[in-house]
Structures are given as C-alpha cells and as structure tokens.
C-alpha atoms as a PDB file:
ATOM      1  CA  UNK A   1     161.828 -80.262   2.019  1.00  0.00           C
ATOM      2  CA  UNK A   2     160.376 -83.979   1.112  1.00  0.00           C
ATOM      3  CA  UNK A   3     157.273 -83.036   3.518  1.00  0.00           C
ATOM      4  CA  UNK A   4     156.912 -79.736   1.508  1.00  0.00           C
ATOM      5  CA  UNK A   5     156.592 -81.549  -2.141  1.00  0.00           C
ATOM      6  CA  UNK A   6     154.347 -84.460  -0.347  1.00  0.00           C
ATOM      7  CA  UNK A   7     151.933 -81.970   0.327  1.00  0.00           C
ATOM      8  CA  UNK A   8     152.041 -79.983  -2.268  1.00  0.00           C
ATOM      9  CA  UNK A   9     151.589 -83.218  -4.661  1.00  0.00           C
ATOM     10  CA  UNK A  10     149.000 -83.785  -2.523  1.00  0.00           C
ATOM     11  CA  UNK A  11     147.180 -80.575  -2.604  1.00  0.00           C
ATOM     12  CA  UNK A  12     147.509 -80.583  -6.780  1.00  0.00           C
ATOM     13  CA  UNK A  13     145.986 -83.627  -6.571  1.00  0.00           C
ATOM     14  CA  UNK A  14     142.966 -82.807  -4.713  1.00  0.00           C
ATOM     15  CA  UNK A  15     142.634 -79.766  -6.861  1.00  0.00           C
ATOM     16  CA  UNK A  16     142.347 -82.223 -10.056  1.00  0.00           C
ATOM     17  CA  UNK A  17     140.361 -84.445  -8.488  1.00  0.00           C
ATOM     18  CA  UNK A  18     138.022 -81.153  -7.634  1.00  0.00           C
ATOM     19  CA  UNK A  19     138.102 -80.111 -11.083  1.00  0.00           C
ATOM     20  CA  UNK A  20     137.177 -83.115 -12.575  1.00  0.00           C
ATOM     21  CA  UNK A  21     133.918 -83.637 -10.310  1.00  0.00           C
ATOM     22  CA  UNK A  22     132.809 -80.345 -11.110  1.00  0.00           C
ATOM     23  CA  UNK A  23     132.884 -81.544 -14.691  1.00  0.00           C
ATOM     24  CA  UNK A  24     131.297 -84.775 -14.563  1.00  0.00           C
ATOM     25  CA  UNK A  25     129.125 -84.076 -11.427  1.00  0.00           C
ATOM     26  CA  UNK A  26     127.195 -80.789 -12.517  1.00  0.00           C
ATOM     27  CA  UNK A  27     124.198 -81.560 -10.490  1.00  0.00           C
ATOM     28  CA  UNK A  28     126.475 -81.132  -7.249  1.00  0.00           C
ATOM     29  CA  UNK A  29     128.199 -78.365  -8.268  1.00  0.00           C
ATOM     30  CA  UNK A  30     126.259 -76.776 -10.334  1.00  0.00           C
ATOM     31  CA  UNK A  31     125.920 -76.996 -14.547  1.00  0.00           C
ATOM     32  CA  UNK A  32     127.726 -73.538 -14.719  1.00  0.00           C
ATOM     33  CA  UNK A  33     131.056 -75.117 -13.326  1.00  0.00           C
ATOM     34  CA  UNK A  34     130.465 -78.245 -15.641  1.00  0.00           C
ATOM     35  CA  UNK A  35     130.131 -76.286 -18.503  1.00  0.00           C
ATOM     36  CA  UNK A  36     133.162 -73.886 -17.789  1.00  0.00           C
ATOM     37  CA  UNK A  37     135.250 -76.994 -17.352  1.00  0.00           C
ATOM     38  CA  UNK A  38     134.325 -78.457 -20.576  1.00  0.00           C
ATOM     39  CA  UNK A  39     134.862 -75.189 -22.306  1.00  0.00           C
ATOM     40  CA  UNK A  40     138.411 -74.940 -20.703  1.00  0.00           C
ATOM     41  CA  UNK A  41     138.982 -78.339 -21.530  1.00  0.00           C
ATOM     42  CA  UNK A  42     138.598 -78.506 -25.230  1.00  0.00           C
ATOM     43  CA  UNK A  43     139.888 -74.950 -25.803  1.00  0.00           C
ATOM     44  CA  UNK A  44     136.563 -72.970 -26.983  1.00  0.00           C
ATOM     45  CA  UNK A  45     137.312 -70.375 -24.822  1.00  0.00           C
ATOM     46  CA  UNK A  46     140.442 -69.688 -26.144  1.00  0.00           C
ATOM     47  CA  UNK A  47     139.027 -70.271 -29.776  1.00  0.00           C
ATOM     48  CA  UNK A  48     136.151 -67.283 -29.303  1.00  0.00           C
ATOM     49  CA  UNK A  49     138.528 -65.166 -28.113  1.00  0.00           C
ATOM     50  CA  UNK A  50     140.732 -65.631 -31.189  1.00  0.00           C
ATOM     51  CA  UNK A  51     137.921 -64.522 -33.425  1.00  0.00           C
ATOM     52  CA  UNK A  52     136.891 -61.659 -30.994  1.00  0.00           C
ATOM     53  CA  UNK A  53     140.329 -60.271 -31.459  1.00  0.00           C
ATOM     54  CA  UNK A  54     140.075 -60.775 -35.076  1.00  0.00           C
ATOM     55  CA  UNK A  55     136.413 -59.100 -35.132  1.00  0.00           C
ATOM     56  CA  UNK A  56     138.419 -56.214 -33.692  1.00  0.00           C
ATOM     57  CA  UNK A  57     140.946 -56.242 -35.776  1.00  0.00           C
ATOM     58  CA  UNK A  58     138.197 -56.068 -38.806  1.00  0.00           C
ATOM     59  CA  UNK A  59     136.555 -53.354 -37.019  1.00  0.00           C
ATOM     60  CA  UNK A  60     139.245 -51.028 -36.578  1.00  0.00           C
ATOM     61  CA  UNK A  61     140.340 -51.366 -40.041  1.00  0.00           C
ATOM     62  CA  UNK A  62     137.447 -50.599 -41.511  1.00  0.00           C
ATOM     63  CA  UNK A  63     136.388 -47.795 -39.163  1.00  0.00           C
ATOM     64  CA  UNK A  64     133.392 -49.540 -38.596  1.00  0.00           C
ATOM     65  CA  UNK A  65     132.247 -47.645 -34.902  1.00  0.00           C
ATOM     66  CA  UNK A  66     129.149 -49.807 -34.371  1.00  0.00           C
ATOM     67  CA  UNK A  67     130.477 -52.963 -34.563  1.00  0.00           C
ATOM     68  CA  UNK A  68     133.730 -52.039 -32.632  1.00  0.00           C
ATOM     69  CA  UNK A  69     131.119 -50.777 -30.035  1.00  0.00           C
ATOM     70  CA  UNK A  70     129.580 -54.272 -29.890  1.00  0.00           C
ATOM     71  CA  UNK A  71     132.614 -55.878 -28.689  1.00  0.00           C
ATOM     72  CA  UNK A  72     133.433 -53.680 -25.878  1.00  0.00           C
ATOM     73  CA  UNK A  73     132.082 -53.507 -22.554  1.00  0.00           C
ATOM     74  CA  UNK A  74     130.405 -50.471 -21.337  1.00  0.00           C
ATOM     75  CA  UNK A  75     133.053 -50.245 -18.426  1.00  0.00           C
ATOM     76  CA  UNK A  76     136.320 -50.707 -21.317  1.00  0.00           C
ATOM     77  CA  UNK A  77     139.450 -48.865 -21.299  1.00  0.00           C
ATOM     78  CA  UNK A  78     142.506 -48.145 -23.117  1.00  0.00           C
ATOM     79  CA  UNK A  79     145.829 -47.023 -23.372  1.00  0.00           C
ATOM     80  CA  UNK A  80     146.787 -46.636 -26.545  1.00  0.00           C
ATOM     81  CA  UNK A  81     150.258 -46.950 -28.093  1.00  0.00           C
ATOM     82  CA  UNK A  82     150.204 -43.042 -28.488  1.00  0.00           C
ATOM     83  CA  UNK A  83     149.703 -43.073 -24.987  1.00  0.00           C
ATOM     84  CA  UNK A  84     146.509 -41.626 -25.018  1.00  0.00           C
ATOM     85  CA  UNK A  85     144.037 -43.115 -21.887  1.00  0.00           C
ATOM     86  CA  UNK A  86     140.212 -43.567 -22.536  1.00  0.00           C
ATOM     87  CA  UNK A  87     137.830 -44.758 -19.947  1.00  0.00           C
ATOM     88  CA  UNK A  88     134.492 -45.617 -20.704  1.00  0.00           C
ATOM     89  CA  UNK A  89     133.124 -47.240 -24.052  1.00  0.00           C
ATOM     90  CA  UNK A  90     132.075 -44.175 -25.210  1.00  0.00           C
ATOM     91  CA  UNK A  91     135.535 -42.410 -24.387  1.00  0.00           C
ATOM     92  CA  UNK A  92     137.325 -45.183 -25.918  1.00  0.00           C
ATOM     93  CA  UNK A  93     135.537 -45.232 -28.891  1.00  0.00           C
ATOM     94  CA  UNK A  94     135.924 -41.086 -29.210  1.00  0.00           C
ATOM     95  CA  UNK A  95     139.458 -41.484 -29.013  1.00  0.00           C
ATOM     96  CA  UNK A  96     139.425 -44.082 -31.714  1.00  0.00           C
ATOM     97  CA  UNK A  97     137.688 -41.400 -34.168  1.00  0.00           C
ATOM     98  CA  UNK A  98     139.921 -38.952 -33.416  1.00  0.00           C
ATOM     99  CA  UNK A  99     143.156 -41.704 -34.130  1.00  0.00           C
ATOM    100  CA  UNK A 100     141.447 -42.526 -37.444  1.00  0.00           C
ATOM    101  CA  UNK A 101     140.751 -39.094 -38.591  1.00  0.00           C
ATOM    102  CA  UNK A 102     144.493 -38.131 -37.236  1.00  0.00           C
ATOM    103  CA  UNK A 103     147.488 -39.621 -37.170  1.00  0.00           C
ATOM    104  CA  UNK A 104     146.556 -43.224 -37.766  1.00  0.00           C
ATOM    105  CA  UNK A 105     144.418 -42.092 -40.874  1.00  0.00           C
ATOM    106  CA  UNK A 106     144.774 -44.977 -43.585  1.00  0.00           C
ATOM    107  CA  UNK A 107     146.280 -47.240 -41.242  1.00  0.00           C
ATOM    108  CA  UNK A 108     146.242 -51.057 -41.205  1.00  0.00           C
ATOM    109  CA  UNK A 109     146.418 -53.017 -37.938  1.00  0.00           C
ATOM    110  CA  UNK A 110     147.207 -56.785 -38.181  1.00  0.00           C
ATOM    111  CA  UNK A 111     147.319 -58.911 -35.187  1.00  0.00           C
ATOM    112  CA  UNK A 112     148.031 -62.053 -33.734  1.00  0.00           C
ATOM    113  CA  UNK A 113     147.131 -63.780 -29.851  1.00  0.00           C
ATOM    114  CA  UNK A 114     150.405 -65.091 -29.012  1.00  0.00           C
ATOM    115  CA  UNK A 115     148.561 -66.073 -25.568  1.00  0.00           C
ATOM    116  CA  UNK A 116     145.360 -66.668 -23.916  1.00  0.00           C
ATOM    117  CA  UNK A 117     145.131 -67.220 -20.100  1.00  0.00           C
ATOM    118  CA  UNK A 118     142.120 -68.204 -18.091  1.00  0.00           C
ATOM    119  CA  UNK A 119     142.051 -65.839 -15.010  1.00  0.00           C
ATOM    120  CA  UNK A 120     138.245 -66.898 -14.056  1.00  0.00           C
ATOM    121  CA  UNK A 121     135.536 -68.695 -16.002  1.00  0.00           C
ATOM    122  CA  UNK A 122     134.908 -65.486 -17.053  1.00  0.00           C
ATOM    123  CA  UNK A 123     137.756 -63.447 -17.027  1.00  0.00           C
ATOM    124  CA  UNK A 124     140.925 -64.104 -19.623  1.00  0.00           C
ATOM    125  CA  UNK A 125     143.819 -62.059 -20.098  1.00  0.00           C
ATOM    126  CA  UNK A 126     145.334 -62.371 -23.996  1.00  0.00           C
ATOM    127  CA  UNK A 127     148.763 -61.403 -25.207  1.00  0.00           C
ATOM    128  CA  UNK A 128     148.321 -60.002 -28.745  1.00  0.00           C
ATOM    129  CA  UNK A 129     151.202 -58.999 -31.333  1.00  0.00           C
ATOM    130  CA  UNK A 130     149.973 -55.863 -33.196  1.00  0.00           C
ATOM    131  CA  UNK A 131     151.820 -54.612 -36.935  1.00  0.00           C
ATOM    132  CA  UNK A 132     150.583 -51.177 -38.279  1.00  0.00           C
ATOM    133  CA  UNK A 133     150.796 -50.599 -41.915  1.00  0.00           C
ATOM    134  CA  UNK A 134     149.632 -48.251 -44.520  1.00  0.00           C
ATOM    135  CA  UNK A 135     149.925 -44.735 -42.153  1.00  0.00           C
ATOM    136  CA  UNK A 136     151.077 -41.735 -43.835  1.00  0.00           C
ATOM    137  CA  UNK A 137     151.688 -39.835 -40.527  1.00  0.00           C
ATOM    138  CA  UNK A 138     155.511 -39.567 -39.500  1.00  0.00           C
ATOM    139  CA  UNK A 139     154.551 -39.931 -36.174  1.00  0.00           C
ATOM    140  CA  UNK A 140     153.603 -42.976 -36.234  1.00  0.00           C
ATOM    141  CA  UNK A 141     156.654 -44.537 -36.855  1.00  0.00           C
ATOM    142  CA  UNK A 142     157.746 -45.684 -33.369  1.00  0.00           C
ATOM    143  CA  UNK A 143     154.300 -47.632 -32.712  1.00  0.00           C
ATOM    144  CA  UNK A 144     153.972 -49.414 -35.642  1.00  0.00           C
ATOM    145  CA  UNK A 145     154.447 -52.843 -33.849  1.00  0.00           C
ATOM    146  CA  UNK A 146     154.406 -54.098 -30.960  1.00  0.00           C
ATOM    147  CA  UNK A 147     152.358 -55.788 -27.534  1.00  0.00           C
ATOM    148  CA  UNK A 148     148.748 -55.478 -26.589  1.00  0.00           C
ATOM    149  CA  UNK A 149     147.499 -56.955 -23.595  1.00  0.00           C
ATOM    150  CA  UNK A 150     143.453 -57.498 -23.959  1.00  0.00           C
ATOM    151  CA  UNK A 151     141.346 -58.012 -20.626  1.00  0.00           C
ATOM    152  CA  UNK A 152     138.050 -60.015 -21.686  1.00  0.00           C
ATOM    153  CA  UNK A 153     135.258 -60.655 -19.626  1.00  0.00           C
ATOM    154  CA  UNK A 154     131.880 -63.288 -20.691  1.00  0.00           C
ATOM    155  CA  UNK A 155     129.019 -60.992 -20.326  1.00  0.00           C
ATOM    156  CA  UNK A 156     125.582 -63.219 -21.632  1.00  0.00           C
ATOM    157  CA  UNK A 157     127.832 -66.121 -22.282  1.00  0.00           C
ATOM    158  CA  UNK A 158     129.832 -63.509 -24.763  1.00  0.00           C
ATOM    159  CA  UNK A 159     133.418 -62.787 -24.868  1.00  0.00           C
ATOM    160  CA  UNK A 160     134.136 -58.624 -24.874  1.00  0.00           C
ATOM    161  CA  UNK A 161     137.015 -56.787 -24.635  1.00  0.00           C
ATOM    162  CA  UNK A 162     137.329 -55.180 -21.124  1.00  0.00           C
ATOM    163  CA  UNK A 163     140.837 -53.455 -21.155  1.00  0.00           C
ATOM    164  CA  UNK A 164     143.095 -53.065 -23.663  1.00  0.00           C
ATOM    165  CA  UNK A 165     146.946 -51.715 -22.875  1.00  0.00           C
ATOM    166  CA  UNK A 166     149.103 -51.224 -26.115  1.00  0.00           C
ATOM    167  CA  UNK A 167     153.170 -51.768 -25.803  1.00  0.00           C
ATOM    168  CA  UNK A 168     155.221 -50.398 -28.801  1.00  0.00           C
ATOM    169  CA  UNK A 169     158.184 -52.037 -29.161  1.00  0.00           C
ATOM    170  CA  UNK A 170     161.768 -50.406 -29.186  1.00  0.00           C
ATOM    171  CA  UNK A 171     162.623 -48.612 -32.545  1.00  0.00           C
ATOM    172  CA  UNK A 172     164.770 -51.430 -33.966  1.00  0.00           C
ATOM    173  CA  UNK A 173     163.128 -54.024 -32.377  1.00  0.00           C
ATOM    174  CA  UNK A 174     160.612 -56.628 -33.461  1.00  0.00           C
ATOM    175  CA  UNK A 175     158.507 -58.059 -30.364  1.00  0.00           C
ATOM    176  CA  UNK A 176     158.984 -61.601 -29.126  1.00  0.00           C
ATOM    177  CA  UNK A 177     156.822 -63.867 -27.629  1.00  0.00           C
ATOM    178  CA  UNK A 178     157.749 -65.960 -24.741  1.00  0.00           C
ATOM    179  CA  UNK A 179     158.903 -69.623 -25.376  1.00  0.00           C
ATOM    180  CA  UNK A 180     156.189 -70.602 -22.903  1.00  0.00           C
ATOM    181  CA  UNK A 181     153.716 -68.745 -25.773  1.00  0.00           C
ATOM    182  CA  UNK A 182     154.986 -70.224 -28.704  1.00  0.00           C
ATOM    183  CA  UNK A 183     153.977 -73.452 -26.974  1.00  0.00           C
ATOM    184  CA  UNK A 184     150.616 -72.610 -25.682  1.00  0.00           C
ATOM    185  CA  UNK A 185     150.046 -71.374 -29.537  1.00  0.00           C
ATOM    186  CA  UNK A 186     151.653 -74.426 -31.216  1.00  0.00           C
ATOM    187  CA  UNK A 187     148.687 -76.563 -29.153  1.00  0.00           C
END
C-alpha cells in the first residue's frame, strides 16, 4: 500500500512539474498551453464564464433572440425543465420562442454558477442554480427552481454555451449546492 502512495505522489508530482513548464516554457510547448495555464491559474476562465451565464440570463429575460443566438454554438442543445429536447441552435432557439410566447410568458429567470470545472482548455462544465419568477402559467409551478448544468466550449478564444440540461428541483425543495461548491465559489 506504501509503494502505491509513493508512486502516486510521484506521478502528481511529475504532473505539476509538467504543468508548470508548459507555463513558463511556451516556446517548448507551445504559447497555446502557456496561455491556457495562465488563464486557469488566475481564474479568467472561470470569470468569462460567469458573465456568459449572466449574458444569458439577460438574454432570456428580455427575449432578446439575437443576442441569445450569439452565445450558443451552432451544434447547442437543450433539455429544458419542461422536458422539452432541442438540438441544433436553431431548434433550441425555436423552442425558446415557443416557451416565451407559452407557458413561461412574463417569466423571470435568475441564476447563479455554483461551479465551474475545467474539462479541457477548452471545454468547462458549470453548475448553475436557476429561480423563475413572474410566470402566470400554473404549470409552471414545479420548475420554478432548480439545477442547470451548462457545457461551454472556446470557439475564437470565446466562451459559448454548448449544452444546457435543466434539473427542477422537488416540489418542496430548494436546491443545494455541494460543500465542495460553496468552496470553489467562496475562492
């Protein structure tokens, strides 16, 4: 068991050590890697992808179509807390029409990134707490808070929403983030 945690203290450390010349070395490894490891390192990633799910959150509530069009990609989906699947920009941003002229007319969507997490240099995966007010559709009632998980890819050095998966919470109950995101939002 020792032998195990040797090496794997060992292998961590190599990793570091790997990371680091990336960073400081960009001629060797290229100034791509440098720059993603400065970007991870003081947290701009994390910070662009705040505002891009805050530009969608602006977006949706004021039914603006074009500029919720210019923060998806042209490959996005969704699964909406209705339950309703779009694939495609265009199909996603249909279905968002029809939500606005429907059920979710006059609602208000607030949320919140509870959690960002780095799955490439240019892939992220964000945990999002959503709260819908304002909706005068019964309906509506059993999705008006909850999860979103948000898939983002860098195209062009830009952050845009790839996938989006919506996760009402239980009638009664309010969503919680992890401990582990508290933390990571605290930082």
């Amino acid at each position: 068991m020792t032998w195990k945690r040797t090496e794997l203290a060992k292998l961590e450390a190599v990793s570091t050590i790997d990371g680091l010349r990336k960073t400081r070395h960009p001629n060797r490894y290229g100034k791509d890697a440098a720059l993603a490891g400065w970007l991870r390192r003081f947290g701009v990633d994390e910070k662009a992808i705040a505002a891009l799910v805050a530009a969608r959150e602006a977006a949706w509530n004021s039914g603006d179509v074009a500029a919720y069009r210019e923060l998806l990609t042209e490959d996005a989906d969704i699964v909406s807390a209705t339950g309703r699947a779009a694939r495609g920009r265009d199909a996603l941003l249909k279905l968002y029409a029809e939500q606005h002229a429907g059920a979710l007319a006059g609602a208000v969507t607030h949320t919140k990134v509870n959690h960002v997490r780095m799955l490439s240099d240019d892939v992220a995966l964000a945990d999002v707490e959503y709260r819908m007010t304002g909706s005068r559709a019964s309906s509506v009632g059993a999705i008006r808070h909850g999860l979103m998980a948000f898939v983002l890819r860098r195209e062009n050095g830009r952050w845009r929403i790839a996938a989006i998966r919506s996760i009402p919470a239980l009638p009664g109950k309010k969503p919680k983030a992890s401990k582990a995101s508290k933390k990571a939002v605290r930082k």
